[in-house]
PDB file of N, CA and C in Angstrom:
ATOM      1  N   UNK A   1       0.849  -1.163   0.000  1.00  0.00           N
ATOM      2  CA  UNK A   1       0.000   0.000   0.000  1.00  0.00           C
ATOM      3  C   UNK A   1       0.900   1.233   0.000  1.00  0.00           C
ATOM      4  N   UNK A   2       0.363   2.142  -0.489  1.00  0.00           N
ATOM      5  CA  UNK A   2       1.403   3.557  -0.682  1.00  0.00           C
ATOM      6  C   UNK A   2       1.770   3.878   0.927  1.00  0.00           C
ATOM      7  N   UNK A   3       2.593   4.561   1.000  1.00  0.00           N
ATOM      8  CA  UNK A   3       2.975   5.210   2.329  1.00  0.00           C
ATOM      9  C   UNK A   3       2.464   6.647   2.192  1.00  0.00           C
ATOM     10  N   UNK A   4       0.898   6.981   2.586  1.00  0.00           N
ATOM     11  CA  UNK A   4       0.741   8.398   2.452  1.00  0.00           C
ATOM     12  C   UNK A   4      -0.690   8.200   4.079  1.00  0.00           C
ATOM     13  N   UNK A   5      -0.353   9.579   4.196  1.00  0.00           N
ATOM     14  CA  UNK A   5      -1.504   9.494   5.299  1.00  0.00           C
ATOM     15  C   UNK A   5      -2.989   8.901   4.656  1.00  0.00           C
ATOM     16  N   UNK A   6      -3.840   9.196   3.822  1.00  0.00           N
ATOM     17  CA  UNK A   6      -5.107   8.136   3.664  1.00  0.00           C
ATOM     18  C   UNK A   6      -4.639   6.947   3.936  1.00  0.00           C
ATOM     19  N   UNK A   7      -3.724   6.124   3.504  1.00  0.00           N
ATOM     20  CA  UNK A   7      -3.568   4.859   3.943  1.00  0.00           C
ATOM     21  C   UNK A   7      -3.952   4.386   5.385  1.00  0.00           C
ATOM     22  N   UNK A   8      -4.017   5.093   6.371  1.00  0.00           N
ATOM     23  CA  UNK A   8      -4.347   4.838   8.029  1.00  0.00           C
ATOM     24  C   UNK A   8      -5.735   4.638   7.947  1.00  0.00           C
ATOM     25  N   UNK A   9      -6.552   4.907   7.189  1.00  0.00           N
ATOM     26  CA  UNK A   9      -8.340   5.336   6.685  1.00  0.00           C
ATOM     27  C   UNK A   9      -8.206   3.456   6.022  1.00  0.00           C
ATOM     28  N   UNK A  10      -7.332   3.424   5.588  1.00  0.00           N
ATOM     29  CA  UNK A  10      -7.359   1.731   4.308  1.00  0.00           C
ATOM     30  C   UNK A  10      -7.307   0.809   5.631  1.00  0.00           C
ATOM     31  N   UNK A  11      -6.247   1.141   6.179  1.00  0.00           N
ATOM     32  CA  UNK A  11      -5.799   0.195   7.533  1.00  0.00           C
ATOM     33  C   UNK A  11      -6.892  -0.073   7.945  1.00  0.00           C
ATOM     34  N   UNK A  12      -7.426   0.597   8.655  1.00  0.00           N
ATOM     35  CA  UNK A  12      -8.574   1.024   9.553  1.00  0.00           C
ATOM     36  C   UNK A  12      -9.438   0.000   8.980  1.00  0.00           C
ATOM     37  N   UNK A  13      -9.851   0.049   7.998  1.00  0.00           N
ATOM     38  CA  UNK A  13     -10.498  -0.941   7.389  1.00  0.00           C
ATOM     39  C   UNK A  13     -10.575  -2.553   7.234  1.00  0.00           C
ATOM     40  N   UNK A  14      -9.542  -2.660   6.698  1.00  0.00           N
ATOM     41  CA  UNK A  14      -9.038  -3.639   6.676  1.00  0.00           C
ATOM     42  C   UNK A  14      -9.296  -4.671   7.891  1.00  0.00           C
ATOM     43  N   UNK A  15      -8.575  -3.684   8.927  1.00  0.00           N
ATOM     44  CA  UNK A  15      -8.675  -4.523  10.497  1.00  0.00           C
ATOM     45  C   UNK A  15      -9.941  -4.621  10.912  1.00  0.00           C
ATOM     46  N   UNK A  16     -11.086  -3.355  10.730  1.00  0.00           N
ATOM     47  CA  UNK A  16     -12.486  -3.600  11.121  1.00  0.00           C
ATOM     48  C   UNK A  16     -12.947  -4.552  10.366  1.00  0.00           C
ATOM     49  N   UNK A  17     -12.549  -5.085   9.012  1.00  0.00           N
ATOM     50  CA  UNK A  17     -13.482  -6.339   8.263  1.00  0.00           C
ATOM     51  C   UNK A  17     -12.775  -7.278   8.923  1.00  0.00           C
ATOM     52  N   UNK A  18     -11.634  -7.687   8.964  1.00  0.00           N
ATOM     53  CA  UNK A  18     -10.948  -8.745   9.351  1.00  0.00           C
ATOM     54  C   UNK A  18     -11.665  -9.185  10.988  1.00  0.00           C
ATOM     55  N   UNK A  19     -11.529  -8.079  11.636  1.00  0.00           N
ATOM     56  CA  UNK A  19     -11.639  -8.784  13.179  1.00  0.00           C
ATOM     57  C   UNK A  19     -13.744  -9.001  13.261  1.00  0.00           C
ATOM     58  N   UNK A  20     -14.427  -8.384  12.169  1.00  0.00           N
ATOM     59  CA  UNK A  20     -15.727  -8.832  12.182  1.00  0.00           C
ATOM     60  C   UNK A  20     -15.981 -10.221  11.134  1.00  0.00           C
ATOM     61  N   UNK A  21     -15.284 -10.761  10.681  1.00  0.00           N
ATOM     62  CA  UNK A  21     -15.158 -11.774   9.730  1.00  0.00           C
ATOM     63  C   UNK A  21     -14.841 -12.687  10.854  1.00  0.00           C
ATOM     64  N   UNK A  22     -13.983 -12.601  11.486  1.00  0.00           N
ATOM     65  CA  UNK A  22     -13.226 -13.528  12.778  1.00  0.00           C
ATOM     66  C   UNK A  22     -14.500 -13.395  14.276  1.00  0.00           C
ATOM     67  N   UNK A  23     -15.253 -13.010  14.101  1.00  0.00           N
ATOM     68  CA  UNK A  23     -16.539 -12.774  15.161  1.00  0.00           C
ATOM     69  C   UNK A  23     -15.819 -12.019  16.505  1.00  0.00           C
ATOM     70  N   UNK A  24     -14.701 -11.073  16.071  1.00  0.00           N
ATOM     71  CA  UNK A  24     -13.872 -10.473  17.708  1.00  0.00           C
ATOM     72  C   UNK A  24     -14.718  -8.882  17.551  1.00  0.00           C
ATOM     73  N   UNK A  25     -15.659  -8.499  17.583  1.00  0.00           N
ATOM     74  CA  UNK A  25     -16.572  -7.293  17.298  1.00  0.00           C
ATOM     75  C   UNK A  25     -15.620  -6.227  18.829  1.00  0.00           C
ATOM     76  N   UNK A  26     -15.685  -7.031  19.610  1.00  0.00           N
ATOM     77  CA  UNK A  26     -15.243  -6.436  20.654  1.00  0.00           C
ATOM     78  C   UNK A  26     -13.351  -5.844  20.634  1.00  0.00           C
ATOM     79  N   UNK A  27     -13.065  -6.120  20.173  1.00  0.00           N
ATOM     80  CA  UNK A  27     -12.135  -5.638  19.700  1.00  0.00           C
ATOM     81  C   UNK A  27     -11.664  -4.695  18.310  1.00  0.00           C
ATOM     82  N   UNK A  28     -12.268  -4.567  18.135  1.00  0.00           N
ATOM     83  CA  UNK A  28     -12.283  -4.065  16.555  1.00  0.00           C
ATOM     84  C   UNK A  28     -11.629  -2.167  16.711  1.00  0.00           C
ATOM     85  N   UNK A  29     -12.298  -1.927  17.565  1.00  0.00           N
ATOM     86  CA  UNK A  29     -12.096  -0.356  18.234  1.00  0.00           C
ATOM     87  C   UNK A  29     -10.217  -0.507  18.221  1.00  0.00           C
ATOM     88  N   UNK A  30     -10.493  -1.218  19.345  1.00  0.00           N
ATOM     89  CA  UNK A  30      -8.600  -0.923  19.771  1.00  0.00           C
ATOM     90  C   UNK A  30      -8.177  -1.309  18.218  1.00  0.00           C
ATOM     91  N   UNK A  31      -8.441  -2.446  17.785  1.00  0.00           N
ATOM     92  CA  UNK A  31      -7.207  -3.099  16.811  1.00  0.00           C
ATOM     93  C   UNK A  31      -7.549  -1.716  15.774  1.00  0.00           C
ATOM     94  N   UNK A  32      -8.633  -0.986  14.960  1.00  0.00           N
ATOM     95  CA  UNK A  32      -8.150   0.049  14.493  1.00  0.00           C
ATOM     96  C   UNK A  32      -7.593   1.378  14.386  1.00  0.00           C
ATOM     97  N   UNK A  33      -7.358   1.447  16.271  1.00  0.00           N
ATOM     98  CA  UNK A  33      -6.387   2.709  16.555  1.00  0.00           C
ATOM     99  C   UNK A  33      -4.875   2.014  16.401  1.00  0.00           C
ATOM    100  N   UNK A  34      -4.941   0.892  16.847  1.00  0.00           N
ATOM    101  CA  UNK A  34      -3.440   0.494  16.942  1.00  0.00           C
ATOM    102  C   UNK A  34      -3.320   0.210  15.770  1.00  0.00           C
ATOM    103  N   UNK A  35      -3.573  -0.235  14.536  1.00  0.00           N
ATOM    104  CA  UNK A  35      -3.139  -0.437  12.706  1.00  0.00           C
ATOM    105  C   UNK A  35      -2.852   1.232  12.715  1.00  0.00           C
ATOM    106  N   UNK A  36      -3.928   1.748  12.670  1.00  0.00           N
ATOM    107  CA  UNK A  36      -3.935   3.354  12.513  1.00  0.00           C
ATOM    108  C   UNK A  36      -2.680   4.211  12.830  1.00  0.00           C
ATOM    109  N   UNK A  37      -2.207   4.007  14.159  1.00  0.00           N
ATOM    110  CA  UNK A  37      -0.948   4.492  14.777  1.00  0.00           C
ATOM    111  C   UNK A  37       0.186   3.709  14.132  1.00  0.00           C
ATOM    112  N   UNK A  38       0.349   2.520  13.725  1.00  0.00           N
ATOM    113  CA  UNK A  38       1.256   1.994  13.029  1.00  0.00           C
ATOM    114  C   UNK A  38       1.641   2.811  12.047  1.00  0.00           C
ATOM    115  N   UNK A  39       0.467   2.623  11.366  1.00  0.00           N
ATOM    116  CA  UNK A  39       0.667   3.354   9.835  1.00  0.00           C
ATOM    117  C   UNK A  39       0.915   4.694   9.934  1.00  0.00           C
ATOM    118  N   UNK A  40       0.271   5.441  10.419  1.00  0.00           N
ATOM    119  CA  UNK A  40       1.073   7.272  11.101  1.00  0.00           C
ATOM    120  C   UNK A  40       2.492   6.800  10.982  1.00  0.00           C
ATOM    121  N   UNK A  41       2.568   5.845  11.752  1.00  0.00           N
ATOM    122  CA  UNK A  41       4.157   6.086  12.382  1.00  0.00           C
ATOM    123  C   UNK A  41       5.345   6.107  11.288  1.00  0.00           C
ATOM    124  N   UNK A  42       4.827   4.898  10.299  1.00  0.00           N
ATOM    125  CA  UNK A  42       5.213   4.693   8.968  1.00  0.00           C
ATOM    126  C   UNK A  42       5.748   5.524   8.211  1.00  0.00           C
ATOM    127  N   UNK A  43       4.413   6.176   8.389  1.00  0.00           N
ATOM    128  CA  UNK A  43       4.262   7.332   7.268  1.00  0.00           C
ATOM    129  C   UNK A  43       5.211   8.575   7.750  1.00  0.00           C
ATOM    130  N   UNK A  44       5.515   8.812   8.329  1.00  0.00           N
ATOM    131  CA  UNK A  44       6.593   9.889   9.142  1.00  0.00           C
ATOM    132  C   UNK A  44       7.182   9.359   8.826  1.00  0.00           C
ATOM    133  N   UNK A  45       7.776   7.826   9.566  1.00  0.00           N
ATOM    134  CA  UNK A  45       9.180   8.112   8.943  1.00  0.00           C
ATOM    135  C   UNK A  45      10.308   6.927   8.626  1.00  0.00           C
ATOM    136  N   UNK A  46       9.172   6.358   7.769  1.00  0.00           N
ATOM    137  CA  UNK A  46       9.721   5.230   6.698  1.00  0.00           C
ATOM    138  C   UNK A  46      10.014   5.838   5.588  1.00  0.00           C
ATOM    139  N   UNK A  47      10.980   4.975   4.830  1.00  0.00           N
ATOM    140  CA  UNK A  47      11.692   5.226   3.264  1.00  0.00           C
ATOM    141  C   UNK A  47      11.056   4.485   2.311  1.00  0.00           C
ATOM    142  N   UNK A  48      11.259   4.768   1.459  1.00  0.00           N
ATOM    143  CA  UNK A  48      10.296   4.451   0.073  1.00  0.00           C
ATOM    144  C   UNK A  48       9.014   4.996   0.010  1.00  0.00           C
ATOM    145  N   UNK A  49       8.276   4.444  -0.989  1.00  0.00           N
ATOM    146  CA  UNK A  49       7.213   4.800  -1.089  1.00  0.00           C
ATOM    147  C   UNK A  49       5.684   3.869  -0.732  1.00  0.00           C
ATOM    148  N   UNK A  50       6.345   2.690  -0.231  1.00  0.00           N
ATOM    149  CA  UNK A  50       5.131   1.295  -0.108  1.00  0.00           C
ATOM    150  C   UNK A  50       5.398   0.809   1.569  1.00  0.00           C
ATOM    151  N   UNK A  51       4.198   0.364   2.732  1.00  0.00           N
ATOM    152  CA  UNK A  51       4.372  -0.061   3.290  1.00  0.00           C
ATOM    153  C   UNK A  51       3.434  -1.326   3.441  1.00  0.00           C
ATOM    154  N   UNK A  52       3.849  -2.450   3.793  1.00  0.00           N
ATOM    155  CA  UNK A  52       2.463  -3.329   3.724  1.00  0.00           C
ATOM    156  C   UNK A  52       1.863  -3.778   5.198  1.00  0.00           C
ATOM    157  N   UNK A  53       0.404  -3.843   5.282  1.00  0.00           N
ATOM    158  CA  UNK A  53      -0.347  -4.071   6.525  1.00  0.00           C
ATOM    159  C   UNK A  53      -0.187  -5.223   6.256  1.00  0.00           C
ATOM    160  N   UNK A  54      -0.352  -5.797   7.695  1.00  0.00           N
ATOM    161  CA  UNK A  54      -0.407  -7.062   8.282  1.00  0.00           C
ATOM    162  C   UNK A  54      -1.643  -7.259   9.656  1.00  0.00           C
ATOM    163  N   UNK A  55      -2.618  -8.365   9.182  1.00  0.00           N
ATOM    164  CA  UNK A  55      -3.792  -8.547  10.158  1.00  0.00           C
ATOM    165  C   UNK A  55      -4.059  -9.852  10.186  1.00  0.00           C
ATOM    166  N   UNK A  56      -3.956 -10.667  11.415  1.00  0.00           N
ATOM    167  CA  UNK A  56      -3.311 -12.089  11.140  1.00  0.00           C
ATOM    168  C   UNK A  56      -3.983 -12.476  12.795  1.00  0.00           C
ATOM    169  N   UNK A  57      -4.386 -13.808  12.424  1.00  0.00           N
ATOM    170  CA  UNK A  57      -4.561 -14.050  13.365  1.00  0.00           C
ATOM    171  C   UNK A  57      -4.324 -15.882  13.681  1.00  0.00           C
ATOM    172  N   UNK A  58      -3.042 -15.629  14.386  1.00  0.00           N
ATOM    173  CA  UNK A  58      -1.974 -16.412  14.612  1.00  0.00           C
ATOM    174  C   UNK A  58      -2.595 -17.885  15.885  1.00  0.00           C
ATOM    175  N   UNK A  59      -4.043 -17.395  16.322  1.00  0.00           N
ATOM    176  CA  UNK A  59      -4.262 -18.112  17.237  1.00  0.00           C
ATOM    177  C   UNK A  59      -5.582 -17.931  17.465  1.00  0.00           C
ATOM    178  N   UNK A  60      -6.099 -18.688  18.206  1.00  0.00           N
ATOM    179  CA  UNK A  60      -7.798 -18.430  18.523  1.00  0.00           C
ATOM    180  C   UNK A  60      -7.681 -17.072  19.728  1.00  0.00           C
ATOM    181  N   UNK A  61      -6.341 -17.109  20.452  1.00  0.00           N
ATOM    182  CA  UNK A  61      -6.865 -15.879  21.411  1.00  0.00           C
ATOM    183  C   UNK A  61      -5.732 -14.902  21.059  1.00  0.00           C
ATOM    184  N   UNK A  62      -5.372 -14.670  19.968  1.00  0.00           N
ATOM    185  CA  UNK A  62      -4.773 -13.318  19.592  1.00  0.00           C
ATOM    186  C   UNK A  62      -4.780 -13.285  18.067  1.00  0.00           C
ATOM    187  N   UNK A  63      -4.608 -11.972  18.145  1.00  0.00           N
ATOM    188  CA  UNK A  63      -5.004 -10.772  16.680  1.00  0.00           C
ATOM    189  C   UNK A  63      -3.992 -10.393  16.576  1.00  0.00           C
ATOM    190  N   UNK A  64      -3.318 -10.325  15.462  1.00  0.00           N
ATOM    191  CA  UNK A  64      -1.732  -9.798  15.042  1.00  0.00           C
ATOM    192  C   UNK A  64      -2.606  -8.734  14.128  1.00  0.00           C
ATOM    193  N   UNK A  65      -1.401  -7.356  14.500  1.00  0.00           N
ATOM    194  CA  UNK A  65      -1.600  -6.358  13.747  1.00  0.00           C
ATOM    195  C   UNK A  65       0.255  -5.454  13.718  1.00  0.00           C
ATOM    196  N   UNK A  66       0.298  -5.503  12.287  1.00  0.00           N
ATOM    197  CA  UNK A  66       1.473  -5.190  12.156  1.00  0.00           C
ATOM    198  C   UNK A  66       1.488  -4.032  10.957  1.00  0.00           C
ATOM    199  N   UNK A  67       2.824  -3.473  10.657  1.00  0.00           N
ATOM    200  CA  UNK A  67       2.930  -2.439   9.272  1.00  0.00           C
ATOM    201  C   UNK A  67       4.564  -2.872   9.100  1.00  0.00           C
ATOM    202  N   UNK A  68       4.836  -3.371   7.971  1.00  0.00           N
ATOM    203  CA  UNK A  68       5.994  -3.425   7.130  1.00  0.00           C
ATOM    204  C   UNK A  68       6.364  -2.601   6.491  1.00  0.00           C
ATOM    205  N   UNK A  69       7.868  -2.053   6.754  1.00  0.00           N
ATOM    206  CA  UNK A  69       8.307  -0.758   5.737  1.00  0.00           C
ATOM    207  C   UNK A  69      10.219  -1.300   5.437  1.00  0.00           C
ATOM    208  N   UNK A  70      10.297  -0.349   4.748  1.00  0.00           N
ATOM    209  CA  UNK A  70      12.031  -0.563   4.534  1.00  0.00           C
ATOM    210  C   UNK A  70      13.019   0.290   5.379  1.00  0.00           C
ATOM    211  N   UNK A  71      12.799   0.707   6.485  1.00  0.00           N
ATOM    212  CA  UNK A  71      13.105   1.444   7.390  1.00  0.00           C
ATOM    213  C   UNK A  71      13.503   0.773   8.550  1.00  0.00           C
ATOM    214  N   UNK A  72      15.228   0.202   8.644  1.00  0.00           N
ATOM    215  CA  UNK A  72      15.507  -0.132   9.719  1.00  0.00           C
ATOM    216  C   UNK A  72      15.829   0.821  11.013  1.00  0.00           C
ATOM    217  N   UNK A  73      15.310   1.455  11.338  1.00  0.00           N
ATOM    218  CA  UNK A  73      15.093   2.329  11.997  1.00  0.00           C
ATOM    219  C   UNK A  73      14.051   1.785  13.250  1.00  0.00           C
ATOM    220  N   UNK A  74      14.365   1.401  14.505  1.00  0.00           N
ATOM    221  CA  UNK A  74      13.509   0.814  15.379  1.00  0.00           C
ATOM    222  C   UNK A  74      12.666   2.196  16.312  1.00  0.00           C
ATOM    223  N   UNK A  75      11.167   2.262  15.790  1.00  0.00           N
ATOM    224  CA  UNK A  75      10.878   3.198  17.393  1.00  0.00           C
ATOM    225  C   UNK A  75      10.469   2.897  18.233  1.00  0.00           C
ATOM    226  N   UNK A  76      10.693   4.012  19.225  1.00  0.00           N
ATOM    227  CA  UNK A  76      10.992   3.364  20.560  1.00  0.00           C
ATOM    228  C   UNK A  76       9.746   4.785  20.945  1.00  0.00           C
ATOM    229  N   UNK A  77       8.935   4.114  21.857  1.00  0.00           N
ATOM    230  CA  UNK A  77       7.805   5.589  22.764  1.00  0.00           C
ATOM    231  C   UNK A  77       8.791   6.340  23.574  1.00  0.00           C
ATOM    232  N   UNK A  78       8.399   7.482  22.954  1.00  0.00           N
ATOM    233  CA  UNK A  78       8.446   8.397  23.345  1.00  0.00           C
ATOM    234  C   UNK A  78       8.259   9.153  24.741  1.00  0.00           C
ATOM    235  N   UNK A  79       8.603   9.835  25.847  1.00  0.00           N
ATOM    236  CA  UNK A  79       8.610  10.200  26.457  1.00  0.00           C
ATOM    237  C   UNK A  79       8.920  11.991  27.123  1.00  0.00           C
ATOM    238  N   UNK A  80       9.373  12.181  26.216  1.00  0.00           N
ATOM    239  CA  UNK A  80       9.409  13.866  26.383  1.00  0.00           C
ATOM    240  C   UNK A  80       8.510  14.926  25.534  1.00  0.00           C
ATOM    241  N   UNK A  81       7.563  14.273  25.376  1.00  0.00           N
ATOM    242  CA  UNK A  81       6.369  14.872  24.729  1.00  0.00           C
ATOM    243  C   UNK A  81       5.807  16.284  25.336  1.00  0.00           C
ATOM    244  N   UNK A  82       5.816  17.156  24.650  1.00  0.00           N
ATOM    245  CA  UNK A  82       5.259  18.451  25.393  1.00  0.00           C
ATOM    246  C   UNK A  82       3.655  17.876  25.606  1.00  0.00           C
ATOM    247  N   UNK A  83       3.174  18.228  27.009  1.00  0.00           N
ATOM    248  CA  UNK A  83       2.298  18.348  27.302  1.00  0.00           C
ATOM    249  C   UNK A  83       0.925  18.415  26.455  1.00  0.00           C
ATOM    250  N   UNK A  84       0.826  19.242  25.306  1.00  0.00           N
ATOM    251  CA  UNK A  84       0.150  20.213  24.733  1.00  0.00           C
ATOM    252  C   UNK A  84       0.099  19.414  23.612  1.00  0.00           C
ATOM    253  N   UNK A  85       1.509  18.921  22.971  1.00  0.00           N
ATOM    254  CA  UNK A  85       1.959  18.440  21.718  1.00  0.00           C
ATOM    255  C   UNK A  85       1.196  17.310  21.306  1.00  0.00           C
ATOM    256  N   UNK A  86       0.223  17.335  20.454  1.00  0.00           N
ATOM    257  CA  UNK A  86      -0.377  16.060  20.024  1.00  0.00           C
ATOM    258  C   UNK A  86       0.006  14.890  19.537  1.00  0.00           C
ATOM    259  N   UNK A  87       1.674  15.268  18.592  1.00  0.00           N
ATOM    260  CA  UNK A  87       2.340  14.265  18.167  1.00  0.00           C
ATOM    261  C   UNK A  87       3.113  13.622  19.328  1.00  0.00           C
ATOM    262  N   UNK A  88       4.028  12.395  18.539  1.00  0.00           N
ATOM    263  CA  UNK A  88       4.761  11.401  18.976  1.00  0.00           C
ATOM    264  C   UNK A  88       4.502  10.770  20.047  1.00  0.00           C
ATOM    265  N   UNK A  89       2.634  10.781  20.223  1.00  0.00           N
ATOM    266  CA  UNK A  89       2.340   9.943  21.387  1.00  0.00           C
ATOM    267  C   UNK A  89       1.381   8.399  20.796  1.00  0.00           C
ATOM    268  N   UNK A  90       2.039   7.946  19.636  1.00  0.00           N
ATOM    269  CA  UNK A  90       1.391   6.799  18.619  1.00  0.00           C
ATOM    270  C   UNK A  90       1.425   5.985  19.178  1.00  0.00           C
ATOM    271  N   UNK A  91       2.975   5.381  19.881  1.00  0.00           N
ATOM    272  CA  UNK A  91       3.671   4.181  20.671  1.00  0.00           C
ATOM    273  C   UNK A  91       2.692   4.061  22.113  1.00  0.00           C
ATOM    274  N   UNK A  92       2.619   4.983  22.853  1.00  0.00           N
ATOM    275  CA  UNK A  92       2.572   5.052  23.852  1.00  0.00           C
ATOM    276  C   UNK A  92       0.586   4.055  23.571  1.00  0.00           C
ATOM    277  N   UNK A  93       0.061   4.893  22.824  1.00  0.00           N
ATOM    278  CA  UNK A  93      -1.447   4.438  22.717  1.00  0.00           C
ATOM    279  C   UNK A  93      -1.192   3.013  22.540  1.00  0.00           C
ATOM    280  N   UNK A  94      -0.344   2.368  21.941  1.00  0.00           N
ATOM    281  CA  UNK A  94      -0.313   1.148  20.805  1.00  0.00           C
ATOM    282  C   UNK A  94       0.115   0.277  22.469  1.00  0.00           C
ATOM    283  N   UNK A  95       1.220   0.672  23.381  1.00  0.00           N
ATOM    284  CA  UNK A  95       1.446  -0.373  24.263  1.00  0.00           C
ATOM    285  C   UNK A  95       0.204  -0.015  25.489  1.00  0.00           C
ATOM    286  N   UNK A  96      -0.372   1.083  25.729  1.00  0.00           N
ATOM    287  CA  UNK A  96      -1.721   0.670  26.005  1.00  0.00           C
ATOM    288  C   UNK A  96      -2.737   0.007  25.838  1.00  0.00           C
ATOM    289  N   UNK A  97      -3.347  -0.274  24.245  1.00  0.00           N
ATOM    290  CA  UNK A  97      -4.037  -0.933  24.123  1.00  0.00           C
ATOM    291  C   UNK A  97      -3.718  -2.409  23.251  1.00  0.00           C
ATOM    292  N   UNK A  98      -2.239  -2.610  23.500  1.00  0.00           N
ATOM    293  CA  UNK A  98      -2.031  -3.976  22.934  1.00  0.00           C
ATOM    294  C   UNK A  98      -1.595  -4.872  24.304  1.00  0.00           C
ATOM    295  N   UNK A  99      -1.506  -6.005  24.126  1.00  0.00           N
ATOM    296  CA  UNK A  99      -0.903  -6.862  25.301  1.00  0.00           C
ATOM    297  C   UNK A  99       0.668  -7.327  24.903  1.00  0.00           C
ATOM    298  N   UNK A 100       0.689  -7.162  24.078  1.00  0.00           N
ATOM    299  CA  UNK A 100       2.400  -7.133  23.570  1.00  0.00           C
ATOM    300  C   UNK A 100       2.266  -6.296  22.311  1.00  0.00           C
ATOM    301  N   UNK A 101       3.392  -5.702  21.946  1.00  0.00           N
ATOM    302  CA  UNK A 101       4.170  -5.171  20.730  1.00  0.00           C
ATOM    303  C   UNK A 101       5.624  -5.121  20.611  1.00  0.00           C
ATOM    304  N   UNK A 102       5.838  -4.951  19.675  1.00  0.00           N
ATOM    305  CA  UNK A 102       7.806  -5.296  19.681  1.00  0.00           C
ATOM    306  C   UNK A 102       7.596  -4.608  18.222  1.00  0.00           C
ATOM    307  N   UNK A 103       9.169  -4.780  17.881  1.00  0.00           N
ATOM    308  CA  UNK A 103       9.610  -4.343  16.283  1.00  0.00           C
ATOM    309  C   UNK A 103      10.542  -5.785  15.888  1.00  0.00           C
ATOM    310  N   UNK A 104       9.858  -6.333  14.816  1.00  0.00           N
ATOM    311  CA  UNK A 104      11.176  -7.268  14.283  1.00  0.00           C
ATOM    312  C   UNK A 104      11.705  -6.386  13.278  1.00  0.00           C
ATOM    313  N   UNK A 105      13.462  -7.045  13.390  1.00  0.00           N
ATOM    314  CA  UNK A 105      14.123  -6.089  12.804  1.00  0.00           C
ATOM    315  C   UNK A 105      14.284  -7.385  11.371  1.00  0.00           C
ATOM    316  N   UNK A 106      14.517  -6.535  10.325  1.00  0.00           N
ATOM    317  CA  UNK A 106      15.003  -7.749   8.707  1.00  0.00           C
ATOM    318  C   UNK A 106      16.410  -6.477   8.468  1.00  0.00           C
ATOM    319  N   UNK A 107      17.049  -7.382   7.676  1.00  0.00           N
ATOM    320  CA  UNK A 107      18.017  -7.093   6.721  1.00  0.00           C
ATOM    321  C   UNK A 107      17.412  -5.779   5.702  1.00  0.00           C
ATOM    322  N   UNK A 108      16.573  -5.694   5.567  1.00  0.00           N
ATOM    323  CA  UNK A 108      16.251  -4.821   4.502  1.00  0.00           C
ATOM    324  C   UNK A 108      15.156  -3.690   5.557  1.00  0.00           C
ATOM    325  N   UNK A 109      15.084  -3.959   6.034  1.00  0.00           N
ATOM    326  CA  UNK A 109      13.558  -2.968   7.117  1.00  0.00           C
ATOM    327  C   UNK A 109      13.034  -3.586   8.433  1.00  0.00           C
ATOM    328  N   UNK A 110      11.637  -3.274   8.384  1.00  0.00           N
ATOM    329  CA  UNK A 110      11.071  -3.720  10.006  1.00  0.00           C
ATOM    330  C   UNK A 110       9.722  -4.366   9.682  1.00  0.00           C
ATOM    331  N   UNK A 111       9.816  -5.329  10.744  1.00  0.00           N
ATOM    332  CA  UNK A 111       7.708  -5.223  10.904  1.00  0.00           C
ATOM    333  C   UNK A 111       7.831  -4.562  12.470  1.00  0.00           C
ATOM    334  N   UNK A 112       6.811  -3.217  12.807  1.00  0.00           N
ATOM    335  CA  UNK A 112       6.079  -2.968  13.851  1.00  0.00           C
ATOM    336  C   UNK A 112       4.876  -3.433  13.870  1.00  0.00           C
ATOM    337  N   UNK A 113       4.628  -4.752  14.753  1.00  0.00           N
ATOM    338  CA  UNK A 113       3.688  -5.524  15.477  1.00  0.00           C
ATOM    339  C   UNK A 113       2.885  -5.266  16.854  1.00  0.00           C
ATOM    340  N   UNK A 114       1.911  -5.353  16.842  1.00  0.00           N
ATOM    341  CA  UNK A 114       0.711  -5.601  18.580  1.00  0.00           C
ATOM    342  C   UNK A 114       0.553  -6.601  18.416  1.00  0.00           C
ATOM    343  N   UNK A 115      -0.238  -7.340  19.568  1.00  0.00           N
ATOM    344  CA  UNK A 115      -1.148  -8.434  19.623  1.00  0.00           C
ATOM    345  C   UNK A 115      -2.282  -7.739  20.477  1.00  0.00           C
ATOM    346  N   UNK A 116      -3.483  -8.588  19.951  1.00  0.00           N
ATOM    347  CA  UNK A 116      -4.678  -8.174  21.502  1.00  0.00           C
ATOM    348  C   UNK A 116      -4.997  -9.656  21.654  1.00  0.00           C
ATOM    349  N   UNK A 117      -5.383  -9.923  22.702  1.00  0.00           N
ATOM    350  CA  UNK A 117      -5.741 -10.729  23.118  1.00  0.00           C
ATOM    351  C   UNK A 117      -7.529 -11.242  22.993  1.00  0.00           C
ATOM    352  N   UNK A 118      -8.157 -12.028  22.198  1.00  0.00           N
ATOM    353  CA  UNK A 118      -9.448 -12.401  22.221  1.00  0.00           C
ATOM    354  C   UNK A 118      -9.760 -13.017  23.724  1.00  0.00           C
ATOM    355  N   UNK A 119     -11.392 -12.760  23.550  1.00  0.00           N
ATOM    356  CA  UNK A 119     -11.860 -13.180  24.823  1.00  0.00           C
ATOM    357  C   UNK A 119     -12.279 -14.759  24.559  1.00  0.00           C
TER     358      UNK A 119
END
């Protein structure tokens, strides 16, 4: 998918059909802020021009939600956020409402991954 801000609007999508196809309705909220914040994050400040979503569900009680880019560049949340400042608080939402996240690192780029946990 292109790396441009509408793409977070595609995400968004994506994860709301996926996790209502999979009967997790109750989750659907979080998993499309956390795709959403992925893809922001991307989009700042990945290289090239393509990143690809990832919505996977690896198990009966978890939801993989990830964004692939060519940007070995690992982020890390942020913490000196002005008060006021609306940005660079993506991470921080994503390890709130995930039960794990990490970055795998590749030879060529990254996947930034969550999991949520089904009930």
């Amino acid at each position: 998918m292109r790396r441009a801000p509408e793409s977070a609007e595609v995400a968004h999508k994506l994860a709301r059909t996926a996790l209502a196809a999979w009967g997790e309705e109750d989750l659907i909220e979080d998993a499309a802020l956390v795709i959403s914040e992925l893809v922001s994050n991307a989009v700042d400040h990945a290289r090239l021009e393509s990143i690809r979503i990832v919505v996977t569900r690896p198990s009966e009680k978890l939801v993989g939600l990830g964004v692939v880019d060519r940007s070995r560049n690992v982020p890390y949340v942020r913490t000196d956020s002005d008060g006021d400042n609306t940005r660079g608080r993506g991470l921080l939402l994503v390890d709130a409402l995930t039960d794990r996240w990490g970055t795998d690192r590749y030879r060529w780029g990254k996947q930034v991954r969550g999991e949520l946990k089904c009930d």
